[in-house]
N, C-alpha and C. Protein backbone atom coordinates (compact mmCIF):
# COMPACT_ATOMS: atom_id res chain seq x y z
N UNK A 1 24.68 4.54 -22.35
CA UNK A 1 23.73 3.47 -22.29
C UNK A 1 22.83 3.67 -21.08
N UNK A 2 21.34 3.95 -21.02
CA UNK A 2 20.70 4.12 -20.28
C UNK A 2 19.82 3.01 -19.50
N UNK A 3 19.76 2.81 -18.26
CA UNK A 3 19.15 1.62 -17.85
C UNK A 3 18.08 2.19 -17.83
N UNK A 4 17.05 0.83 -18.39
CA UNK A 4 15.45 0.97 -17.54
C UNK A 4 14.98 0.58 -16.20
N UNK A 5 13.87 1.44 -15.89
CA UNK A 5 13.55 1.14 -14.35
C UNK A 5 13.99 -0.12 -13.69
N UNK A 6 13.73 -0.95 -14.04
CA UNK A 6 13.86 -2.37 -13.76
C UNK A 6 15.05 -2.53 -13.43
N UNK A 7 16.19 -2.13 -14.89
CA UNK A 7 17.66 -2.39 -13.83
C UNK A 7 18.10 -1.49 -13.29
N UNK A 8 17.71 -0.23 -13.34
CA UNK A 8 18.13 0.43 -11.93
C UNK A 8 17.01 0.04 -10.77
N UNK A 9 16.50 -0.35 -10.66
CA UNK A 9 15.83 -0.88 -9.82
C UNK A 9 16.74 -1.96 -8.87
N UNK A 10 16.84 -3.26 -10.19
CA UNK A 10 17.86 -4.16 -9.39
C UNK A 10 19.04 -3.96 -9.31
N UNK A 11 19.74 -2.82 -10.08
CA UNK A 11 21.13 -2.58 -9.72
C UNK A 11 21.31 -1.92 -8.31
N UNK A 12 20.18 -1.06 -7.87
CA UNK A 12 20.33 -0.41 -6.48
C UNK A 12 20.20 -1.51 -4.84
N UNK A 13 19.14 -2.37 -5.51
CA UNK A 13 19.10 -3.56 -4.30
C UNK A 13 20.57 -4.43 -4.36
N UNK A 14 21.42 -4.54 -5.81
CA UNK A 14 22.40 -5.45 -5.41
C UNK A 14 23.09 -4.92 -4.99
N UNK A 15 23.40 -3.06 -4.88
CA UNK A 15 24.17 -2.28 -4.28
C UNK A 15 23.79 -2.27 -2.62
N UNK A 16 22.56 -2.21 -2.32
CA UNK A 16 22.42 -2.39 -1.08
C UNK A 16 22.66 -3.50 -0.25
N UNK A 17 23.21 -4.39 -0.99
CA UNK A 17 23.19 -6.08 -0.55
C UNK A 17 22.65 -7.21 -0.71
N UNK A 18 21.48 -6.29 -1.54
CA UNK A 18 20.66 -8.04 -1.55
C UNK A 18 21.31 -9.05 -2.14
N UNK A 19 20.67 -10.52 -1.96
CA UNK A 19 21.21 -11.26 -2.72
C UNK A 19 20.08 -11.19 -4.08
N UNK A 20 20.61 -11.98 -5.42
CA UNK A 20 19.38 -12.14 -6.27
C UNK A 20 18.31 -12.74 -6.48
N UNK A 21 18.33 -13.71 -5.09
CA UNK A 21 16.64 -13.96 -5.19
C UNK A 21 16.28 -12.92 -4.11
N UNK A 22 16.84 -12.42 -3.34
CA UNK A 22 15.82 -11.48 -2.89
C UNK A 22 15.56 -10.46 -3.52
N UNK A 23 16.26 -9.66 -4.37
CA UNK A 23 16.11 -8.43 -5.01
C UNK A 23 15.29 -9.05 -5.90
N UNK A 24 14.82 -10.51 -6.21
CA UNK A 24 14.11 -11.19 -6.91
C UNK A 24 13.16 -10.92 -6.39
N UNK A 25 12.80 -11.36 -5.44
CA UNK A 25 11.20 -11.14 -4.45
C UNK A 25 11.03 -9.56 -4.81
N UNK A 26 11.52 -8.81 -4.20
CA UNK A 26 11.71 -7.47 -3.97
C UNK A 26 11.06 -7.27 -5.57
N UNK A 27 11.09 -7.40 -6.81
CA UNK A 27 11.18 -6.91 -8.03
C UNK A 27 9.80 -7.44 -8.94
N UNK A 28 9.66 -9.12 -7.78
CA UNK A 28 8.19 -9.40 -8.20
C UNK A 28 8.62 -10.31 -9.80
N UNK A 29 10.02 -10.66 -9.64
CA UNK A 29 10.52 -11.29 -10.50
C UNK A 29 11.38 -12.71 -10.29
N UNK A 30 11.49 -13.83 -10.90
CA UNK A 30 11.93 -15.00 -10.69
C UNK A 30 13.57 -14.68 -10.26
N UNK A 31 14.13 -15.20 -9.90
CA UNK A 31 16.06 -15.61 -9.87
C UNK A 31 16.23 -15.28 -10.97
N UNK A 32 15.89 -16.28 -11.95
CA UNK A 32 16.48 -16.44 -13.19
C UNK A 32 16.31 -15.29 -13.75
N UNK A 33 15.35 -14.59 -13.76
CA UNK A 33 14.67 -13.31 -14.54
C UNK A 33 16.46 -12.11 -13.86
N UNK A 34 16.38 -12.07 -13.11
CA UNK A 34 17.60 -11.40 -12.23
C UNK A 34 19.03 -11.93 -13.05
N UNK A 35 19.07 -13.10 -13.40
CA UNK A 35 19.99 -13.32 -14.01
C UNK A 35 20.31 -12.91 -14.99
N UNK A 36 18.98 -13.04 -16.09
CA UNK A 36 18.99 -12.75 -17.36
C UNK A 36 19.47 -10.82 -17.59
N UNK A 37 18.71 -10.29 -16.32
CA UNK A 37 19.02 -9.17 -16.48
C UNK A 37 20.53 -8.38 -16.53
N UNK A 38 20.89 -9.05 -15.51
CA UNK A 38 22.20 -8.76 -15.30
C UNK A 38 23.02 -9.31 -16.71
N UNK A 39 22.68 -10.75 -17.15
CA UNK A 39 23.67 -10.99 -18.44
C UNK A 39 23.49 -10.10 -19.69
N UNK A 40 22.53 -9.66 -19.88
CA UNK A 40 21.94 -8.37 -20.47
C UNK A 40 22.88 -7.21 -20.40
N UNK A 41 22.84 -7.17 -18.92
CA UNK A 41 24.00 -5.56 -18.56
C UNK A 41 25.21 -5.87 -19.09
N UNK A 42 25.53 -7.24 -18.39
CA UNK A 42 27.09 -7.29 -19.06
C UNK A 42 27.14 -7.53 -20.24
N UNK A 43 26.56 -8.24 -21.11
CA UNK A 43 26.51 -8.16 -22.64
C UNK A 43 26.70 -7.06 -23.56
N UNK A 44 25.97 -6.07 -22.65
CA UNK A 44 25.69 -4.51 -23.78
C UNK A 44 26.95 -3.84 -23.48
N UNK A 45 27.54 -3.52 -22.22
CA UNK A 45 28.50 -3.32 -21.50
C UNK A 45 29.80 -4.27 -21.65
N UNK A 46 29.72 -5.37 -22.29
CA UNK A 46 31.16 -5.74 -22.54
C UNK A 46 31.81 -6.29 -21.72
N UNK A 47 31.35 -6.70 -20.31
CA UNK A 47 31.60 -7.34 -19.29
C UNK A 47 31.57 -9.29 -19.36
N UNK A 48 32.53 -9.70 -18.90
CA UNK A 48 32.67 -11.14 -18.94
C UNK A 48 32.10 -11.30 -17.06
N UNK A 49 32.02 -10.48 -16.42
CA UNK A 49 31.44 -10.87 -15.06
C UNK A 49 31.06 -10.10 -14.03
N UNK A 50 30.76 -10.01 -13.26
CA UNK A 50 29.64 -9.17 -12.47
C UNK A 50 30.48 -8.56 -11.46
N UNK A 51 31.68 -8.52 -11.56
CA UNK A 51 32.73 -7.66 -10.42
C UNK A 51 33.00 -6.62 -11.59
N UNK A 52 33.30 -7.33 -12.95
CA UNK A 52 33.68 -6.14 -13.84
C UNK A 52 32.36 -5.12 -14.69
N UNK A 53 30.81 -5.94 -14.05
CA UNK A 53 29.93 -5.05 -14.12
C UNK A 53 29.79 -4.17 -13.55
N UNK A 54 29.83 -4.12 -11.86
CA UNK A 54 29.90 -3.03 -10.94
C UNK A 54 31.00 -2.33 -11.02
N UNK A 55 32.05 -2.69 -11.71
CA UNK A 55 33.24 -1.40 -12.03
C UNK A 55 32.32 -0.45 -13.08
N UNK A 56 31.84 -1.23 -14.20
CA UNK A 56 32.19 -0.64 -14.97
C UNK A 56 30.63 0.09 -15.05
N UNK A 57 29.59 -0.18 -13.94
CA UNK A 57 29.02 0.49 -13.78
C UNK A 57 28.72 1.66 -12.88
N UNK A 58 29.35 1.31 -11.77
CA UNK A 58 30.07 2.28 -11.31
C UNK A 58 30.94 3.73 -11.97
N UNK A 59 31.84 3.31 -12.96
CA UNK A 59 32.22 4.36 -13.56
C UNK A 59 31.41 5.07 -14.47
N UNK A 60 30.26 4.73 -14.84
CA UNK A 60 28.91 5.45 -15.56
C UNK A 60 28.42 6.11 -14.46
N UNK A 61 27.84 5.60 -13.52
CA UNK A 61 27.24 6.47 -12.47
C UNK A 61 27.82 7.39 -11.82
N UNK A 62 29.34 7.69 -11.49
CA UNK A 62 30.00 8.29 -11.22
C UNK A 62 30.09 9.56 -12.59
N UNK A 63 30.43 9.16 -13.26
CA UNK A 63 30.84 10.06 -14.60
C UNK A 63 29.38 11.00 -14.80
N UNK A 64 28.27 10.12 -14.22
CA UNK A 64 26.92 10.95 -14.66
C UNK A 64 26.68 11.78 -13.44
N UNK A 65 27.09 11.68 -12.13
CA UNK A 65 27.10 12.33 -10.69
C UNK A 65 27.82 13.77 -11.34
N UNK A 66 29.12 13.29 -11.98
CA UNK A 66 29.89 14.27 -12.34
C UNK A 66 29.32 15.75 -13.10
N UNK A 67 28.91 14.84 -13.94
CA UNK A 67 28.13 15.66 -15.20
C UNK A 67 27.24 16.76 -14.82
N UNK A 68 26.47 15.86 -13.72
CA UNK A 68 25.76 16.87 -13.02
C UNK A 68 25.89 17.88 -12.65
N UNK A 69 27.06 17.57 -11.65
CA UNK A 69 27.70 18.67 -10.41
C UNK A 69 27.89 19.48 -11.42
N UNK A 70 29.07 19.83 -12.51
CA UNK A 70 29.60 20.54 -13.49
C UNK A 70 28.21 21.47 -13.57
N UNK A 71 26.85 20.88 -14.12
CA UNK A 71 25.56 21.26 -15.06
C UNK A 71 25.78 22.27 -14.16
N UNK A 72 25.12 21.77 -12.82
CA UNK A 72 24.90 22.68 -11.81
C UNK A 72 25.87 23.85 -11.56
N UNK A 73 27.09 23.81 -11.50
CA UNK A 73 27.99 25.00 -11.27
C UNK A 73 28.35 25.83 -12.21
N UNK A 74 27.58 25.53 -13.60
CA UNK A 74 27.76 26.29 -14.72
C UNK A 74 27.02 27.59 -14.70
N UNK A 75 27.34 28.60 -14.98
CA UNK A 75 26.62 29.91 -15.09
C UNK A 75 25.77 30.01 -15.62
């Protein structure tokens, strides 16, 4: 499942700390708009809440870091 700009956009500010109205400001987008996005992530993703979003997005981003490294060390 591939994010668009937008939520990797706001997935990297909530990784950096923001809260969601600021990554709100930051995005040029309402709170709510931040909300919707995120219920979006967890919806498609299967998530009932936003600790088990960052797991379980976390383990995508990790698995795709992975993928990489492998690409790269392949002959």
């Amino acid at each position: 499942m591939p994010l668009d700009e937008r939520q990797r956009k706001l997935v990297a500010l909530l990784l950096a700390g923001h809260t969601d109205a600021s990554a709100a400001g930051r995005l040029g987008v309402s709170p709510r708009t931040v909300t919707n996005i995120l219920r979006s992530l967890m919806d498609r993703l299967g998530v009932d809440n936003r600790f088990q979003l960052g797991v379980a997005l976390g383990s995508r981003m990790r698995a795709a870091t992975d993928r990489t490294a492998t690409d790269r060390a392949a002959p």
